[in-house]
Protein backbone atom coordinates (compact mmCIF):
# COMPACT_ATOMS: atom_id res chain seq x y z
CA UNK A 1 0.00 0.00 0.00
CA UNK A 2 1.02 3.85 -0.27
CA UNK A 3 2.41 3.90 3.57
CA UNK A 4 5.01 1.29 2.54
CA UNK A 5 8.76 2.10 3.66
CA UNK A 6 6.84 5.88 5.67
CA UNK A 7 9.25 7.72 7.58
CA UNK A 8 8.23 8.89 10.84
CA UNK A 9 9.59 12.29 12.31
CA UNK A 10 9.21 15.28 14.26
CA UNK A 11 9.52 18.87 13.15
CA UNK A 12 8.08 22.69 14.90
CA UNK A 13 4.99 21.89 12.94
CA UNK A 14 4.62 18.57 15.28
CA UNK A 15 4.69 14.62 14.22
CA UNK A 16 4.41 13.50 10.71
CA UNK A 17 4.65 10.24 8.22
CA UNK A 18 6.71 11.05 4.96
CA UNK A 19 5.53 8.62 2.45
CA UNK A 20 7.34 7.62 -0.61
CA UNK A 21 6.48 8.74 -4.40
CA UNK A 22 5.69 5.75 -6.53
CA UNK A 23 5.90 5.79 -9.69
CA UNK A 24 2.24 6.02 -10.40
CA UNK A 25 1.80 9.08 -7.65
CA UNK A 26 4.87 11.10 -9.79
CA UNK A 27 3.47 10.22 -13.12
CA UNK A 28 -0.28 11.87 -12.13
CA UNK A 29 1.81 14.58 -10.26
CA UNK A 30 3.60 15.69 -13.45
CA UNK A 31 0.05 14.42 -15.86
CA UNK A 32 -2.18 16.60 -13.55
CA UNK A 33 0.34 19.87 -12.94
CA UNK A 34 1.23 19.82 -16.79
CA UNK A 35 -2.99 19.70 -17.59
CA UNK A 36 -3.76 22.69 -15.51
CA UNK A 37 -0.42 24.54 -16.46
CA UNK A 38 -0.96 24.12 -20.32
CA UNK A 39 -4.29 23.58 -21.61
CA UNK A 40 -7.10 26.38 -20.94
CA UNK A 41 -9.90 24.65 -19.48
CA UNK A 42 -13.34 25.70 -19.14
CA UNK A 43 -16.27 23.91 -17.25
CA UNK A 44 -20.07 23.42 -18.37
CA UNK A 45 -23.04 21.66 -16.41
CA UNK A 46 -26.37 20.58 -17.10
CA UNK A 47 -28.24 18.19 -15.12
CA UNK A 48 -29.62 15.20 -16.47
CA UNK A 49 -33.04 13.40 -15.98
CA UNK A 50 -32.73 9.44 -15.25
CA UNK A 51 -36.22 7.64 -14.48
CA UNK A 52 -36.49 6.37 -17.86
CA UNK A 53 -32.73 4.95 -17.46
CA UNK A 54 -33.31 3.70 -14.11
CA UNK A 55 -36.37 2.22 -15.44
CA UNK A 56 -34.51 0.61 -18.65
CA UNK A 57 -31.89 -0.49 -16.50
CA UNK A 58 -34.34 -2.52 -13.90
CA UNK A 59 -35.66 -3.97 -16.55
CA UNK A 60 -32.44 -5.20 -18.35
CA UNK A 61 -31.24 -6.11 -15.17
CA UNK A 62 -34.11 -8.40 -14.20
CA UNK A 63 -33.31 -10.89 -16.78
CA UNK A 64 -29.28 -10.37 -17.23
CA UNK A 65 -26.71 -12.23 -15.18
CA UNK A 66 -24.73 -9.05 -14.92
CA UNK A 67 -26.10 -6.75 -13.40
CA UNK A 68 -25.60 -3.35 -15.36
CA UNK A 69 -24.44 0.21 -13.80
CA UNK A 70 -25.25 3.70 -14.47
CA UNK A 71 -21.91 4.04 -15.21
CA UNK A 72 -22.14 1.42 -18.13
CA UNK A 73 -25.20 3.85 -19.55
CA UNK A 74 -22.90 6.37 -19.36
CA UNK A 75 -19.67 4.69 -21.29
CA UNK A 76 -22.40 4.34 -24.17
CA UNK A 77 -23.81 7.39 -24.13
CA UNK A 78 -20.91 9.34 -23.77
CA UNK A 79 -19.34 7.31 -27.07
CA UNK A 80 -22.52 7.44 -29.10
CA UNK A 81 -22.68 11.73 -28.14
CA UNK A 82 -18.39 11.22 -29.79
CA UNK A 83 -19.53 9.99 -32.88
CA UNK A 84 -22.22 12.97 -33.41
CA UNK A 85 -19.54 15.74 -31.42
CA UNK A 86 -16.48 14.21 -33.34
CA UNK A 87 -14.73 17.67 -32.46
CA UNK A 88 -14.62 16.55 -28.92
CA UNK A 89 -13.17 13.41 -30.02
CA UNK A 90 -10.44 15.30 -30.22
CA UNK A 91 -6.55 15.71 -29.65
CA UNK A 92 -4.03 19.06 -29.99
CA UNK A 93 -1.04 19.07 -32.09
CA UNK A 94 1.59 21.43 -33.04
CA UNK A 95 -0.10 21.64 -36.69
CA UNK A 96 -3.43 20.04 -36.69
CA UNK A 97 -6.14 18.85 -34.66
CA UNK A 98 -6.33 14.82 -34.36
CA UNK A 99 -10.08 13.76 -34.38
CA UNK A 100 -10.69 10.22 -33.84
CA UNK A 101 -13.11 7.72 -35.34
CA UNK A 102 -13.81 5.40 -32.51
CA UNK A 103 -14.89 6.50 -28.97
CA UNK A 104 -11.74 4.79 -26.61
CA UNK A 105 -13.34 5.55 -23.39
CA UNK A 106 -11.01 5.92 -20.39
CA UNK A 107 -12.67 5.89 -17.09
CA UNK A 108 -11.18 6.39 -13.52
CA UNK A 109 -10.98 4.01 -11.34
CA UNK A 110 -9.70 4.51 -7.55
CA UNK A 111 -6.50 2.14 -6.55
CA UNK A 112 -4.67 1.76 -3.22
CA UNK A 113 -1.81 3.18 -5.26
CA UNK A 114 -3.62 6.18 -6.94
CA UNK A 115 -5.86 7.22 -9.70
CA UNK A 116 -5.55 4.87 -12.93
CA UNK A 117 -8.04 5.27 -16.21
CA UNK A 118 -8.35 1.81 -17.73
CA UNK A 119 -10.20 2.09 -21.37
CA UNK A 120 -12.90 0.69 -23.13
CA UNK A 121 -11.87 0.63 -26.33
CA UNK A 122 -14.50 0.92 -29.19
CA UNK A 123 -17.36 1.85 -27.15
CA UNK A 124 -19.02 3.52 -30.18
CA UNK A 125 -19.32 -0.52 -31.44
CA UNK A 126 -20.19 -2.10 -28.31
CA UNK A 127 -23.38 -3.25 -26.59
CA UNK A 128 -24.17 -2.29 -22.87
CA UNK A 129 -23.74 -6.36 -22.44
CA UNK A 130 -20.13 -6.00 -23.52
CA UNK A 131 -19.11 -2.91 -21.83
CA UNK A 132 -20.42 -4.40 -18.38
CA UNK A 133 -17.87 -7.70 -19.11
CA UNK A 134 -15.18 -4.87 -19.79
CA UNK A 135 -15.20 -2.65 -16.78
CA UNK A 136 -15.56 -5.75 -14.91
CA UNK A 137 -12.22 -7.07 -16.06
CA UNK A 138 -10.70 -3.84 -15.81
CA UNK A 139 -11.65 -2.98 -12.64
CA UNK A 140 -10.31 -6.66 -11.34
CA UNK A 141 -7.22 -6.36 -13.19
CA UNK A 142 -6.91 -2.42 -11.54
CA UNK A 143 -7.57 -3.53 -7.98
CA UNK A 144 -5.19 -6.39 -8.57
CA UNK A 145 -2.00 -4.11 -9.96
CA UNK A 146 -2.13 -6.07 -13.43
CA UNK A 147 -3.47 -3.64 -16.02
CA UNK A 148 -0.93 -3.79 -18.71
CA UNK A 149 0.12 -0.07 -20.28
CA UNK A 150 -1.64 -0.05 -23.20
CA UNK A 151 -4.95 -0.77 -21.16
CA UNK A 152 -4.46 2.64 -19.44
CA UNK A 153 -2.36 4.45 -21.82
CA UNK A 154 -4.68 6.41 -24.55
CA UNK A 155 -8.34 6.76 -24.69
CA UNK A 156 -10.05 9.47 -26.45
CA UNK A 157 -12.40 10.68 -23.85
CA UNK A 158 -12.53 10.34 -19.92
CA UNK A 159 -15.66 9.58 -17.64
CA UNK A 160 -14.80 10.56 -13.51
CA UNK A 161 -17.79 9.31 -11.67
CA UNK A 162 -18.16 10.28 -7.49
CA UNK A 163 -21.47 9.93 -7.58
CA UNK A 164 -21.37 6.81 -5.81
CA UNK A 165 -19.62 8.37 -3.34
CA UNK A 166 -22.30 10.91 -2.68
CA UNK A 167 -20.57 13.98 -4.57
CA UNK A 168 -23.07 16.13 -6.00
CA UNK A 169 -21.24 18.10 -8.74
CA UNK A 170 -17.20 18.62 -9.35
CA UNK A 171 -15.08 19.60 -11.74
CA UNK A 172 -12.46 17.73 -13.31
CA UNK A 173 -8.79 18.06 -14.52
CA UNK A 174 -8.50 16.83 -18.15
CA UNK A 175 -6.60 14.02 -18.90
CA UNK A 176 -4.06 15.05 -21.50
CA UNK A 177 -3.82 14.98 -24.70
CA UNK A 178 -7.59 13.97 -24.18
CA UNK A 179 -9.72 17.31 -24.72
CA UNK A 180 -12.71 16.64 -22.58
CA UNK A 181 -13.56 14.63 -19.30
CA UNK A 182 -17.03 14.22 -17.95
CA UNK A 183 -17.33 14.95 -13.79
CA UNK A 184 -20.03 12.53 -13.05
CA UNK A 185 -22.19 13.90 -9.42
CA UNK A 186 -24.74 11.69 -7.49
CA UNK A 187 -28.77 11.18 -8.98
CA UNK A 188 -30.45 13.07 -6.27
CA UNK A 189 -34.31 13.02 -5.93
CA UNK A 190 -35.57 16.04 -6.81
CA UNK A 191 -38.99 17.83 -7.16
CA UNK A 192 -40.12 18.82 -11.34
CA UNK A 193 -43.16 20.46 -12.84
CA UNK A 194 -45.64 17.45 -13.93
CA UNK A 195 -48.94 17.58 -15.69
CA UNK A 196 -50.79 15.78 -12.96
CA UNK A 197 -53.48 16.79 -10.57
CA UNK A 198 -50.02 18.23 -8.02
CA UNK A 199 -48.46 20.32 -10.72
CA UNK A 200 -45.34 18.81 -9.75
CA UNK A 201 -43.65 14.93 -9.45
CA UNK A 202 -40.67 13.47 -7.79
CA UNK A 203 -37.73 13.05 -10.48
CA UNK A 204 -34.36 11.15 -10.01
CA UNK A 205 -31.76 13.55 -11.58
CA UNK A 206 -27.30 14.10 -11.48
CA UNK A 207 -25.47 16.62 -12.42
CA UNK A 208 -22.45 16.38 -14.75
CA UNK A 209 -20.14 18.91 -15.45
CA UNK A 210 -17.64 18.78 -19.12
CA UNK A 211 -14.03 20.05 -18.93
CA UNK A 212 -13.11 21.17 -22.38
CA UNK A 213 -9.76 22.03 -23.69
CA UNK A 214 -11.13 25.23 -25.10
CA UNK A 215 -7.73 25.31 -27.97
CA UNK A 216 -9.78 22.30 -29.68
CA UNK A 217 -13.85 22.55 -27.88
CA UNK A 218 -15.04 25.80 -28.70
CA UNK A 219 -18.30 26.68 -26.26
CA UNK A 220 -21.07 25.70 -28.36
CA UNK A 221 -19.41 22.22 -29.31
CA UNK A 222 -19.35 21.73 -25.96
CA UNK A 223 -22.59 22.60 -25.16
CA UNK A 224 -23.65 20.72 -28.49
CA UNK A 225 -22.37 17.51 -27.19
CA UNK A 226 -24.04 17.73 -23.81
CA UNK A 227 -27.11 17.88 -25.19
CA UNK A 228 -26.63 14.75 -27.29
CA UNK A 229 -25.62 13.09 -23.98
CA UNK A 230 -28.83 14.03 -22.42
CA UNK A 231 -30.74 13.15 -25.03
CA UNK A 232 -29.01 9.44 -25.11
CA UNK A 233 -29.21 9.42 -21.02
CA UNK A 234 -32.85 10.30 -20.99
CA UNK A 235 -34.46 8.46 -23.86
CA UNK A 236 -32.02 5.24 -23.41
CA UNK A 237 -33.94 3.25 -26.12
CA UNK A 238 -31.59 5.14 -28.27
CA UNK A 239 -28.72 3.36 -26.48
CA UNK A 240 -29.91 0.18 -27.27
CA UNK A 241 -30.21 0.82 -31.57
């Protein structure tokens, strides 16, 4: 674990544990500080409706051996909102701007060690079935220590998801030379205008925020692609075509 080979001490301040850098800790030191330093983010929110996907993904789950997450909805959606958006598909170069085909979809996953985004590759071509099977591996393989480089080294696109662990709304540092991640909060219950006999109905909804690399996602692309992710989060039928 990190407090491996800690070094115990006293200084004015009082007592304190100096834990070693691994390698992983130094490598999303200098990832993180070079992110922040070089490429101008900016931040966008919308909140997102999901009764119909909790209600899609009840149903799914009632006949499936694996049991499907939001988070799998959201590997789809995001890759299916990359093929409409290509421009935030998108890398920076010196002379051009890179746009990919295929949605690689790195998302974060917490170790004892650190922060490590494992990819689904190909999400764009993949059924909610298959994505399930591959964050399972992943995550395994993550927990475990054995991801192999090229299963965390790339991606097009990055998903950050607190939500399970009861974060509202965030923002997130991009993941360079990716040009947008997706800052996942918790679905909260929340009160909405209804056409009933109330006026008003209890809704299930999260908040997600998009960090853009604004060099490459100009505002209204970003914008652009959040509403095709709300429209693939909120009717998820279109998911499943």
């Amino acid at each position: 674990s990190s407090g491996i080979n800690a070094e115990y001490g006293v200084s004015a301040d009082g007592e304190y544990v100096e834990i070693p850098l691994t390698g992983m800790r130094k490598a999303i030191a200098k990832r993180l500080t070079q992110s922040k330093q070089e490429v101008p983010h900016y931040y966008l929110t919308v909140e997102i409706g999901l009764d119909a996907l909790m209600a899609t993904r009840s149903e799914l789950n009632s006949t499936a051996p694996s049991k499907l997450s939001v988070t799998d909805f959201l590997i789809k959606a995001c890759s299916k909102a990359l093929v409409d958006v290509p421009q935030v598909n998108s890398q920076w170069g010196d002379t051009a701007i890179r746009q990919y085909t295929n949605a690689d979809i790195s998302v974060a996953v917490a170790t004892d060690s650190g922060l490590i985004t494992p990819i689904v590759f190909g999400a764009n071509t993949k059924g909610l079935k298959k994505i399930n099977g591959d964050m399972a591996s992943l995550k395994e393989k993550a927990s475990a220590g054995k991801l192999q480089p090229h299963e965390f080294q790339g991606g097009t696109f990055t998903i950050s998801n607190l939500g399970m662990m009861g974060v509202q709304e965030f923002t997130a540092v991009i993941n360079p030379p990716q040009s947008a991640i997706l800052a996942v909060g918790a679905p909260q219950k929340k009160l909405v205008p209804a056409n009933n006999e109330q006026g008003f109905e209890v809704s299930t909804v999260m908040s997600v925020t998009l960090s853009c690399d604004h060099r490459v996602v100009d505002g209204a692309v970003g914008a652009k692609w959040l509403q095709a992710l709300k429209r693939y989060l909120e009717k998820p039928i279109n998911l499943l075509l």
